[in-house]
Protein backbone atom coordinates (compact mmCIF):
# COMPACT_ATOMS: atom_id res chain seq x y z
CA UNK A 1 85.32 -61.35 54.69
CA UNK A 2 84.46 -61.54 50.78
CA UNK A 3 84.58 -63.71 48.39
CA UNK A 4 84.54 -62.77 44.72
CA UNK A 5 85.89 -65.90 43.44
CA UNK A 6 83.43 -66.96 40.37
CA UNK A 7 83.33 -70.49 41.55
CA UNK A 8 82.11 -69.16 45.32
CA UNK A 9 79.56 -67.11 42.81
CA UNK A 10 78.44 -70.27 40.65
CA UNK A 11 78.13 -72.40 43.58
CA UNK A 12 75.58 -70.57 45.84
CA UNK A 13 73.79 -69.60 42.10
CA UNK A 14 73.48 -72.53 40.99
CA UNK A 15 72.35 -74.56 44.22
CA UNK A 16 69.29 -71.66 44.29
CA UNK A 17 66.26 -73.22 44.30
CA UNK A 18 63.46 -71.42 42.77
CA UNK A 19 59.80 -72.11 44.09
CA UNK A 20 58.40 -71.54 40.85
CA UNK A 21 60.25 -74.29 38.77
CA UNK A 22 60.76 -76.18 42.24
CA UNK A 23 64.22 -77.14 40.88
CA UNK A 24 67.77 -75.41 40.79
CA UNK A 25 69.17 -72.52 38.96
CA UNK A 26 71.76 -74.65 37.79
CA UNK A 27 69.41 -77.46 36.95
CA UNK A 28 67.57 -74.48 34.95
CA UNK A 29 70.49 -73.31 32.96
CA UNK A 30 69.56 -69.71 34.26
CA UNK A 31 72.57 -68.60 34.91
CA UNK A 32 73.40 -66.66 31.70
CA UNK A 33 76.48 -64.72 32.75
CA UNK A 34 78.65 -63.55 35.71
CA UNK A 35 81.04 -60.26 35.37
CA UNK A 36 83.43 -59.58 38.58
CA UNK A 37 84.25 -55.97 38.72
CA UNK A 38 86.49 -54.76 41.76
CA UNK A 39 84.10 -55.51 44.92
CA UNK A 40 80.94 -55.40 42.44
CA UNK A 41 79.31 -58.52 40.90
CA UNK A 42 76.81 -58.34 37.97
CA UNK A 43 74.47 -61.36 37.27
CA UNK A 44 72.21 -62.10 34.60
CA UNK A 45 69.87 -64.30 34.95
CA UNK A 46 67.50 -65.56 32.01
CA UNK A 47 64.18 -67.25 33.58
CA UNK A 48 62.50 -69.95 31.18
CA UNK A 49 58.90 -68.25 32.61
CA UNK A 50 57.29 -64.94 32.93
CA UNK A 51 58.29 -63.33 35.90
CA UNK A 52 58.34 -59.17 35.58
CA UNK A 53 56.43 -58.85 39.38
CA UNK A 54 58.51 -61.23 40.99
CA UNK A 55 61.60 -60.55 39.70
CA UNK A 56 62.29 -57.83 42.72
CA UNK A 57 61.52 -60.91 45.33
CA UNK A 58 63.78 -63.24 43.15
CA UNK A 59 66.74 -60.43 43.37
CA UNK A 60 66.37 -59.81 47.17
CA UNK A 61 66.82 -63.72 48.02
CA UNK A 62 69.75 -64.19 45.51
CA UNK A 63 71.42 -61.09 46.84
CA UNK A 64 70.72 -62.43 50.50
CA UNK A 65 72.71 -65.85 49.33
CA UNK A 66 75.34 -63.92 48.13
CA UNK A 67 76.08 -61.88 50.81
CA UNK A 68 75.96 -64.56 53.55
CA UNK A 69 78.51 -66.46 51.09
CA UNK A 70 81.16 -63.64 51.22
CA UNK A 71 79.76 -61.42 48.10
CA UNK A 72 78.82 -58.03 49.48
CA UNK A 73 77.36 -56.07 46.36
CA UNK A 74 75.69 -57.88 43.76
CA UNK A 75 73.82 -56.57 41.04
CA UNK A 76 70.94 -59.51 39.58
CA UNK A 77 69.81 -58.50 36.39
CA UNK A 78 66.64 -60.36 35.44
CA UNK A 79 65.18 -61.13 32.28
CA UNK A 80 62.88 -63.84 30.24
CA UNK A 81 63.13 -66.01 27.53
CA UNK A 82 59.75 -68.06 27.00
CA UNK A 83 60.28 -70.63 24.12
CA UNK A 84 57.51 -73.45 22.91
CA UNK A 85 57.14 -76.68 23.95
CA UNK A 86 56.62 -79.97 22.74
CA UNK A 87 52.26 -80.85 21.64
CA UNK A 88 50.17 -84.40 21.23
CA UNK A 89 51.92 -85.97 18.41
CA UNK A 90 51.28 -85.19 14.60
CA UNK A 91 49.46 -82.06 15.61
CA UNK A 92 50.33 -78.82 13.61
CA UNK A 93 51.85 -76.42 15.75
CA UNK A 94 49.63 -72.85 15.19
CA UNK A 95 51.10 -69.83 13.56
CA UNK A 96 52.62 -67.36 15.90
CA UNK A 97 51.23 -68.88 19.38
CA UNK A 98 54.41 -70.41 21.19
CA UNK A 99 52.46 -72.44 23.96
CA UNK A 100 48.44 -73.22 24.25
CA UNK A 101 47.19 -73.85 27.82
CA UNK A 102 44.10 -75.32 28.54
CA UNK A 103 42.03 -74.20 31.12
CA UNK A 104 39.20 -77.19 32.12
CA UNK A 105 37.12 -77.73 34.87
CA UNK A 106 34.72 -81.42 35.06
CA UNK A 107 31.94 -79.81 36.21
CA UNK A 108 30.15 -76.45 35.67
CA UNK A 109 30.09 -73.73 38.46
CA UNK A 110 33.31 -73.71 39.91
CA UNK A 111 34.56 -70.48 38.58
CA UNK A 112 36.84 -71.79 35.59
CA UNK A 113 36.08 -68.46 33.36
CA UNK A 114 36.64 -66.82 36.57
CA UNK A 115 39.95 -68.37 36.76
CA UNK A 116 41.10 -68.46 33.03
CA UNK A 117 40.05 -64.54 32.76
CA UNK A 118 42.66 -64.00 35.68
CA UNK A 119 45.23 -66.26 34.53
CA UNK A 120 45.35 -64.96 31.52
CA UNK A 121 46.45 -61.18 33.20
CA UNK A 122 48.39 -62.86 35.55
CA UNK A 123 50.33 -63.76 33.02
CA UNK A 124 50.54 -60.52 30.91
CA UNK A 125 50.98 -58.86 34.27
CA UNK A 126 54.30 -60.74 34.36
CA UNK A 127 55.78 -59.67 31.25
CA UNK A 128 54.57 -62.14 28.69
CA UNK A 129 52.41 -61.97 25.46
CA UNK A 130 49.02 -63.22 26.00
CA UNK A 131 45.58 -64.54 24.01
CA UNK A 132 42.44 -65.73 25.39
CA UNK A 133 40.42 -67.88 23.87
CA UNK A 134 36.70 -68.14 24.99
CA UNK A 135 35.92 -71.82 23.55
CA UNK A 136 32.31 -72.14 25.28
CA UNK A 137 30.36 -71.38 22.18
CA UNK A 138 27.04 -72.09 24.36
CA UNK A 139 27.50 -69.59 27.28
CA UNK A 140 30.87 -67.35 25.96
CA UNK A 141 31.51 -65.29 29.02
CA UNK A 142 35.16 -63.55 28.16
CA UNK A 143 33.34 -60.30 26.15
CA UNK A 144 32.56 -59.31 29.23
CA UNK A 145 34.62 -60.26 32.11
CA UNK A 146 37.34 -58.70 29.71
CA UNK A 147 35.15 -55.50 29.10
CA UNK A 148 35.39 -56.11 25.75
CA UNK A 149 32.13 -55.11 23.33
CA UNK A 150 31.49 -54.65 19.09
CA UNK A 151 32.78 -57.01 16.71
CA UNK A 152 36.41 -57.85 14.93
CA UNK A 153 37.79 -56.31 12.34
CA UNK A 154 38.76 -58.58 9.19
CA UNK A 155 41.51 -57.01 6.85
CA UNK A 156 41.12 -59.58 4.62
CA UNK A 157 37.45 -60.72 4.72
CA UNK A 158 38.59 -64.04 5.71
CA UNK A 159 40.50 -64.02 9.21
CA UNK A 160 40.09 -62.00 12.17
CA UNK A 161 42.00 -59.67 14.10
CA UNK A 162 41.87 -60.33 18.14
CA UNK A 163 39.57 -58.05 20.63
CA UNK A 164 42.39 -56.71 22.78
CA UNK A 165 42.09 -55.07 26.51
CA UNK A 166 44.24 -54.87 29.16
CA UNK A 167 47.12 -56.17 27.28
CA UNK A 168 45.22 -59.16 26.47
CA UNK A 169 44.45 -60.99 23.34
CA UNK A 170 40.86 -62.16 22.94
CA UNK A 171 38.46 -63.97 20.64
CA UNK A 172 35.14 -65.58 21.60
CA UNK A 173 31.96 -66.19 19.63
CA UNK A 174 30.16 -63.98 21.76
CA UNK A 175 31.85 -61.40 19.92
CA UNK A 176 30.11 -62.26 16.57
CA UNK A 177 26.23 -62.33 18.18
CA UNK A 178 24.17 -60.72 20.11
CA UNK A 179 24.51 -61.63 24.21
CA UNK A 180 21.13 -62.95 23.93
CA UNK A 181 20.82 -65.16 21.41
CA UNK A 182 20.95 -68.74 22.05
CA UNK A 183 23.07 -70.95 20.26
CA UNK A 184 21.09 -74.23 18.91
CA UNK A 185 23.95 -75.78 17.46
CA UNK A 186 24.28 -79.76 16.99
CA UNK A 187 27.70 -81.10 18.31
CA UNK A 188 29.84 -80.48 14.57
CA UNK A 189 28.98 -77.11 14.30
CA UNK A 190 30.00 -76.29 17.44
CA UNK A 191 33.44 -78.29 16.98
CA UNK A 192 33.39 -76.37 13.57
CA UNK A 193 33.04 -73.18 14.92
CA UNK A 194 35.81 -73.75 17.90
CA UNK A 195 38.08 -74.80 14.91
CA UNK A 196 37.59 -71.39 13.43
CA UNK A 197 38.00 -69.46 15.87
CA UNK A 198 41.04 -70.65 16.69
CA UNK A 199 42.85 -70.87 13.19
CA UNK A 200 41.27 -67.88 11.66
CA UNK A 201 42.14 -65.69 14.47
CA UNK A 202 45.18 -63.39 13.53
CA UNK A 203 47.02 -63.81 16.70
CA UNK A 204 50.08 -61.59 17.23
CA UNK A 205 53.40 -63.62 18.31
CA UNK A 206 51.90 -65.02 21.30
CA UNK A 207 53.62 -66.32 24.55
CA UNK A 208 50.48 -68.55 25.93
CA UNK A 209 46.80 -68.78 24.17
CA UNK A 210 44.35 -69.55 27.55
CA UNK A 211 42.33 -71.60 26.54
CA UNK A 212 38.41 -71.32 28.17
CA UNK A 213 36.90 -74.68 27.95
CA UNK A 214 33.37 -75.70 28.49
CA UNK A 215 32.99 -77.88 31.67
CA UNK A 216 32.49 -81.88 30.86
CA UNK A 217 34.12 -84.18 28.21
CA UNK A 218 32.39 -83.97 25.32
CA UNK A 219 33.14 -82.43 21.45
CA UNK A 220 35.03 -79.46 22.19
CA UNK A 221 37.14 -81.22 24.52
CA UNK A 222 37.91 -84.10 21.95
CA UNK A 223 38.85 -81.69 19.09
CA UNK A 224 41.12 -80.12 21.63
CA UNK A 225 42.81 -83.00 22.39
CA UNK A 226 42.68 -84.37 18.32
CA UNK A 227 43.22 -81.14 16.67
CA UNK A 228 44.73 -78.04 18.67
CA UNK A 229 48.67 -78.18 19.96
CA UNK A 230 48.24 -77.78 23.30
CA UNK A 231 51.00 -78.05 25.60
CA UNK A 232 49.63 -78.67 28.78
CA UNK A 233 46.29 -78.21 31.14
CA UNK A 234 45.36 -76.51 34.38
CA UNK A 235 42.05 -78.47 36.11
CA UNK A 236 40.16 -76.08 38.27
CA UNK A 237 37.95 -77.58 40.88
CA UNK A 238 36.67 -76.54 44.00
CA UNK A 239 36.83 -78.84 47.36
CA UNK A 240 33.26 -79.97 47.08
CA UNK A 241 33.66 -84.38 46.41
CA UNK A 242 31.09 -83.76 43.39
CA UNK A 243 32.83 -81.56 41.62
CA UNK A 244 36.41 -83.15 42.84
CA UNK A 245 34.52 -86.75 41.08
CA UNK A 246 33.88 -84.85 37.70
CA UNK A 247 37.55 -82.72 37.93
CA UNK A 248 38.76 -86.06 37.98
CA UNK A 249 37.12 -87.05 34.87
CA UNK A 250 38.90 -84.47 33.00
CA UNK A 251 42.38 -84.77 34.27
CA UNK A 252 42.18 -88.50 33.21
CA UNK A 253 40.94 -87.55 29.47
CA UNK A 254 43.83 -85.28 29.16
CA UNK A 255 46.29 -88.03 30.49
CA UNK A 256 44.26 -90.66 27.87
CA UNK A 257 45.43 -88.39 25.22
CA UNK A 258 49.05 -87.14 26.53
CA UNK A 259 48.43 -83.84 27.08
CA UNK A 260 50.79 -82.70 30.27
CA UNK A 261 48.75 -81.75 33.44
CA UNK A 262 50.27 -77.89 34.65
CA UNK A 263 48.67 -78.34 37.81
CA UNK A 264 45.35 -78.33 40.05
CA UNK A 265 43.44 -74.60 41.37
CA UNK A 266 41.70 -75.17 43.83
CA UNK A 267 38.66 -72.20 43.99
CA UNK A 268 36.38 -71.10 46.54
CA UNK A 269 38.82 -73.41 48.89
CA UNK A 270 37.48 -71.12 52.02
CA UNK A 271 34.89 -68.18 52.76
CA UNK A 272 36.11 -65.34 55.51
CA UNK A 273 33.32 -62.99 56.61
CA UNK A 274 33.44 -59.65 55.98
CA UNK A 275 31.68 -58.95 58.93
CA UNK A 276 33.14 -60.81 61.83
CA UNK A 277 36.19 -62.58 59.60
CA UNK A 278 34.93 -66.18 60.84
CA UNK A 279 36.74 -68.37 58.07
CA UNK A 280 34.82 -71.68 56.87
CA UNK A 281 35.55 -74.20 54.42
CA UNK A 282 31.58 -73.89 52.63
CA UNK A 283 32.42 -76.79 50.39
CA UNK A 284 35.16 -78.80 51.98
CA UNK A 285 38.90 -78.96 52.79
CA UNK A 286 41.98 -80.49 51.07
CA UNK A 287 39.91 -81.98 48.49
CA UNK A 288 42.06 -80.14 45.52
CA UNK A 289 45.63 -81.10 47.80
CA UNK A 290 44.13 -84.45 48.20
CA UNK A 291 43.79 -85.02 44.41
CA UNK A 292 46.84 -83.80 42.92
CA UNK A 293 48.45 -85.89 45.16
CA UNK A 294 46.33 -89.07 44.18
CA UNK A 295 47.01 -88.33 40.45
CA UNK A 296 51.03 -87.03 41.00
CA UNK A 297 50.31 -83.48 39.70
CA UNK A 298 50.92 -79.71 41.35
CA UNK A 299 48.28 -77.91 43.62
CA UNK A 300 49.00 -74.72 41.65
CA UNK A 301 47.00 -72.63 44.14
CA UNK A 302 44.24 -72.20 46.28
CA UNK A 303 41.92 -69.08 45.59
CA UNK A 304 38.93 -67.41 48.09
CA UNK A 305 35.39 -67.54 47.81
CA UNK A 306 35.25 -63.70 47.72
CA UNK A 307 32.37 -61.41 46.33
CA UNK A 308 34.29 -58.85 45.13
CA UNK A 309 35.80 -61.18 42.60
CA UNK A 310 32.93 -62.65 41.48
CA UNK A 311 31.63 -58.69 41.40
CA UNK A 312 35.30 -57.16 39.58
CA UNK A 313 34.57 -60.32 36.94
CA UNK A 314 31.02 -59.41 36.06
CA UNK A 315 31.42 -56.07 35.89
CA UNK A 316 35.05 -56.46 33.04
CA UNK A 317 37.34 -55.46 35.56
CA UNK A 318 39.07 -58.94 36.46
CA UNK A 319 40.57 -58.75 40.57
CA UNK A 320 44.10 -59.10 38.95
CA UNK A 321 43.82 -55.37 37.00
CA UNK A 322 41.13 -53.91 39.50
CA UNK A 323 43.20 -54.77 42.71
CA UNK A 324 46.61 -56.25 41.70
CA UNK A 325 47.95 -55.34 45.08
CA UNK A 326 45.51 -57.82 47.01
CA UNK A 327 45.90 -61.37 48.36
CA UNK A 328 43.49 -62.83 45.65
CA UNK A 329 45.79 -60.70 42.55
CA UNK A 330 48.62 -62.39 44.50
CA UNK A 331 47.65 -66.00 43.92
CA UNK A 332 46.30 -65.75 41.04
CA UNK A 333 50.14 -64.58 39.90
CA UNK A 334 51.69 -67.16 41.85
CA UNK A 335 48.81 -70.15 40.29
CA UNK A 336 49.87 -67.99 36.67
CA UNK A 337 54.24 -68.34 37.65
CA UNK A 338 53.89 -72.02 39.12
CA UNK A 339 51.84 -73.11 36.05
CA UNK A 340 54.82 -71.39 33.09
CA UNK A 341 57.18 -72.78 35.47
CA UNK A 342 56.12 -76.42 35.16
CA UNK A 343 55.34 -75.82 31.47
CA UNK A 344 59.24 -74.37 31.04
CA UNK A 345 60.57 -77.80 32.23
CA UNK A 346 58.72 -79.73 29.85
CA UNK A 347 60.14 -81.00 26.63
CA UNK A 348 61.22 -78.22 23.78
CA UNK A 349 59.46 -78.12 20.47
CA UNK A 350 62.51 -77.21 17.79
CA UNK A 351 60.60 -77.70 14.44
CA UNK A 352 60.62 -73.61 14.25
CA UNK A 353 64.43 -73.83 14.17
CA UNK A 354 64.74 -76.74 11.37
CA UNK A 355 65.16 -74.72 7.86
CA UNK A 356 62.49 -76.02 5.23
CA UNK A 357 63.69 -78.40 2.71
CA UNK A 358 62.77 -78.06 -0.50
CA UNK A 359 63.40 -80.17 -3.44
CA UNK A 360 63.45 -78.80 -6.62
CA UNK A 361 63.70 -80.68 -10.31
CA UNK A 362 66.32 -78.93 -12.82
């Protein structure tokens, strides 16, 4: 027997929980509108995250609700609204970028680049507008795990205008010197040139800016935390306890200086051969699990120790655009959804609404 009675509708709607913002649709305010039209319902829902790929899986469950609550045919139409968020206080909010993420790892090693590269199409891959900012001015590695070569074009001989590929906005000093040449810069310069970078890149109405960071503590990571808006941080470890001991180093600077942690990845979390699929944990178990529980934060996601992304990386063809139907492209959306979800439910930053004042003598 149906039931097309809108407050059957809003009930089951709004007690949906969805695994990305592990909290209500109700709770969400997703629930944008509700049309009743004979024995047809239309829905629209407007998700506070990117979510293009899963939008199909979201739709199937919400349907399934429905119809074992009496609502036969129901139409879910899905869309996104991605708005910015709240950064450290007295921090100038950058032109055109609605949310920065930074992506930082304690220790070197552990596939961070690897990660941020990844997220970064994840992201894009789920409808939103992304940049990627390679702020390792020692080892920049985004050129070419983005396939990205040549330098930027300036239309004004004073900013530059992104390196784009795969949908992707990009800037990193690799693109302004050769691959080989070492960079014997003092601590300011580098800081300096990080700066730059960032607030002489023309980006274009920007989503998230990912954020690359070198591993440790040191300058760049301070003028992050002094200087650039961010809105929130993803650590990536791997299970190993050394590199869990330094991970934990940088989740507590970003906590010292109220910057939101996103969540924990957890990479090369377990090896399968591909020769006799024998799984092993190479450099430990539940060691990422173990510490976002310790410091109250989100295991975004756990990710394989797998050549081929290592290989698809090196070679500028990240696993999320060379195989996005694998298990690997499949986390790293889920790490990319879980991570915009948690940054969604943060505060709001409304200063782009407020008109400017300004006070004129007559």
């Amino acid at each position: 027997m149906s039931d097309l009675s809108r407050e059957n509708i809003e009930q089951v709607l709004n007690a949906f929980e969805d695994p990305n913002l592990q909290t209500t649709l109700g709770a969400a305010k997703a629930v944008s509108d509700i049309q009743i039209n004979d024995d047809t319902v239309t829905v629209s829902l407007t998700m506070p995250y990117p979510c293009a790929v899963y939008a199909s899986s979201l739709r199937e469950d919400l349907q399934e609700k429905l119809a074992a609550a009496g609502v036969p045919k129901a139409n879910i139409e899905i869309s996104q609204n991605i708005t910015a968020h709240s950064v450290q206080h007295g921090v100038k909010r950058l032109k055109n970028v609605k949310n920065i993420i930074a992506v930082a790892s304690g220790k070197g090693g552990v596939g961070k680049s690897t990660t941020s590269v990844n997220l970064a199409l994840a992201l894009a891959a789920e409808g939103a507008t992304v940049g990627l900012l390679d702020a390792d001015i020692y080892g920049p590695s985004q050129p070419r795990m983005m396939g990205l070569s040549g330098q930027p074009e300036s239309e004004d001989g004073k900013t530059l205008q992104p390196m784009e590929n795969y949908g992707v906005q990009t800037m990193s000093i690799g693109f302004l010197i050769d691959e080989e040449t070492p960079m014997i810069w003092r601590g300011p310069m580098v800081t300096q040139a990080l700066e730059q970078l960032l607030n002489d890149t023309q980006w274009r109405d920007l989503d998230y800016l990912l954020i690359d960071l070198p591993p440790g503590t040191g300058d760049t990571q301070l003028t992050l935390a002094q200087k650039v808006p961010v809105s929130g941080a993803i650590i990536v470890t791997t299970p190993q306890d050394i590199a869990l001991l330094d991970a934990r180093k940088g989740l507590k600077m970003f906590e010292k200086v109220d910057i939101p942690i996103l969540g924990i990845v957890e990479n090369m979390s377990t090896h399968i051969c591909s020769n006799c699929s024998h799984e092993e944990h190479i450099f430990g178990e539940g060691g990422g699990q173990a510490m976002a529980s310790e410091a109250g934060v989100n295991l975004l996601g756990s990710l394989p120790l797998e050549l081929r992304i290592r290989q698809q990386a090196d070679s500028g063809n990240p696993t999320v655009v060379a195989e996005p139907d694998c298990r690997a492209s499949e986390i790293y959306r889920e790490i990319a959804r879980k991570a915009a979800a948690r940054l969604a439910r943060q505060a709001k930053d409304y200063s782009a609404s407020f008109p400017n004042i300004v006070i004129q003598s007559t």
